[in-house]
Protein backbone atom coordinates (compact mmCIF):
# COMPACT_ATOMS: atom_id res chain seq x y z
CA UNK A 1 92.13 115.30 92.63
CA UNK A 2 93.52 114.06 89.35
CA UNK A 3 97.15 113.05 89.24
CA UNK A 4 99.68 111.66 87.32
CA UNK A 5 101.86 109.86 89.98
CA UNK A 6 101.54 106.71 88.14
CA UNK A 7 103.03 107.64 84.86
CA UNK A 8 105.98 109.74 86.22
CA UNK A 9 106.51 106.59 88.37
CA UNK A 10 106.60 103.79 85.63
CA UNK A 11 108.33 106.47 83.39
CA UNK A 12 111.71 106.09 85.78
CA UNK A 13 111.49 102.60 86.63
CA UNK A 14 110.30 102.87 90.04
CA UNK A 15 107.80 100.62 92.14
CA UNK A 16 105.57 102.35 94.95
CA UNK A 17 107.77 100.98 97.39
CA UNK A 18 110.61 102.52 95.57
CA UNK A 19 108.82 106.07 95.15
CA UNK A 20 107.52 105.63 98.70
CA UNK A 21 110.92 104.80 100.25
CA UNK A 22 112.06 108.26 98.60
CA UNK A 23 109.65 110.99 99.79
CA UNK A 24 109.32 109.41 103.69
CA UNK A 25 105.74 107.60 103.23
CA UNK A 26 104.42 103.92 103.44
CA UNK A 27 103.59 101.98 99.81
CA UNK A 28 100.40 102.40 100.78
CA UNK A 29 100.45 106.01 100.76
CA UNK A 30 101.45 106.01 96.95
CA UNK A 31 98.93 103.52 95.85
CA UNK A 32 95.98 105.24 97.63
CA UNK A 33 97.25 108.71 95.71
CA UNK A 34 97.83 106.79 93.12
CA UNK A 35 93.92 105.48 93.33
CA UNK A 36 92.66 108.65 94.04
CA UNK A 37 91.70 107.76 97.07
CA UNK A 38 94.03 109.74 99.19
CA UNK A 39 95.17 113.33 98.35
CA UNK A 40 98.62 114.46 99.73
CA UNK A 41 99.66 116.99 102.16
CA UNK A 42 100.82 120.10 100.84
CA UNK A 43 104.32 118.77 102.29
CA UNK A 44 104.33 115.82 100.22
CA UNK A 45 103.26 117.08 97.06
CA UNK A 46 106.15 119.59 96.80
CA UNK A 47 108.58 116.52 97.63
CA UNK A 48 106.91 114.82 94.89
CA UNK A 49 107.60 117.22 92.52
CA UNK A 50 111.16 118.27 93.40
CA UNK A 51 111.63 114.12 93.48
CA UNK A 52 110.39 113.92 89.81
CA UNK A 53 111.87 117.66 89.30
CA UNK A 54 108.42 119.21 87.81
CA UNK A 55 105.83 121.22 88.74
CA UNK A 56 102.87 120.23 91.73
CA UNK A 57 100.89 121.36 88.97
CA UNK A 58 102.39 119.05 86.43
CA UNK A 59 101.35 115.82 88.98
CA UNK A 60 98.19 117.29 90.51
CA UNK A 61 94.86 118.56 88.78
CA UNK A 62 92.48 119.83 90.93
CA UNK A 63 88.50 119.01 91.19
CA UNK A 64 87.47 122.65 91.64
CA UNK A 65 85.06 124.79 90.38
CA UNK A 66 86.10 128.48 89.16
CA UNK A 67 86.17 130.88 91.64
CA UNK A 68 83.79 133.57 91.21
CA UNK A 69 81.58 132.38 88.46
């Protein structure tokens, strides 16, 4: 899954630890979302977004093929 952790991050100032501190998860958690090498629970994606007050869809782009087609 594509994100865009990273740039909301940087765009308020904020280190991992910072960001991680916030939403209840290690510094490692953020840098392996961050690497796309982890992709968040449900849970933590909406406290992502209410955190940067945007969308999940605005911080998370899916790898999925069209239902259907």
């Amino acid at each position: 899954m594509n994100n865009e952790i990273t740039t909301y991050r940087e765009h308020e100032g904020l280190s991992q630890g910072e960001l991680a501190e916030s939403v209840g998860v290690s510094r490692q958690t953020v840098n392996a979302i961050e690497r796309d090498r982890y992709d968040p629970s449900l849970e933590l994606a909406f406290k992502l977004a209410v955190y940067f007050d945007c969308r999940i869809e605005d911080l998370f782009q899916p790898d999925i093929e069209p239902v259907g087609e």
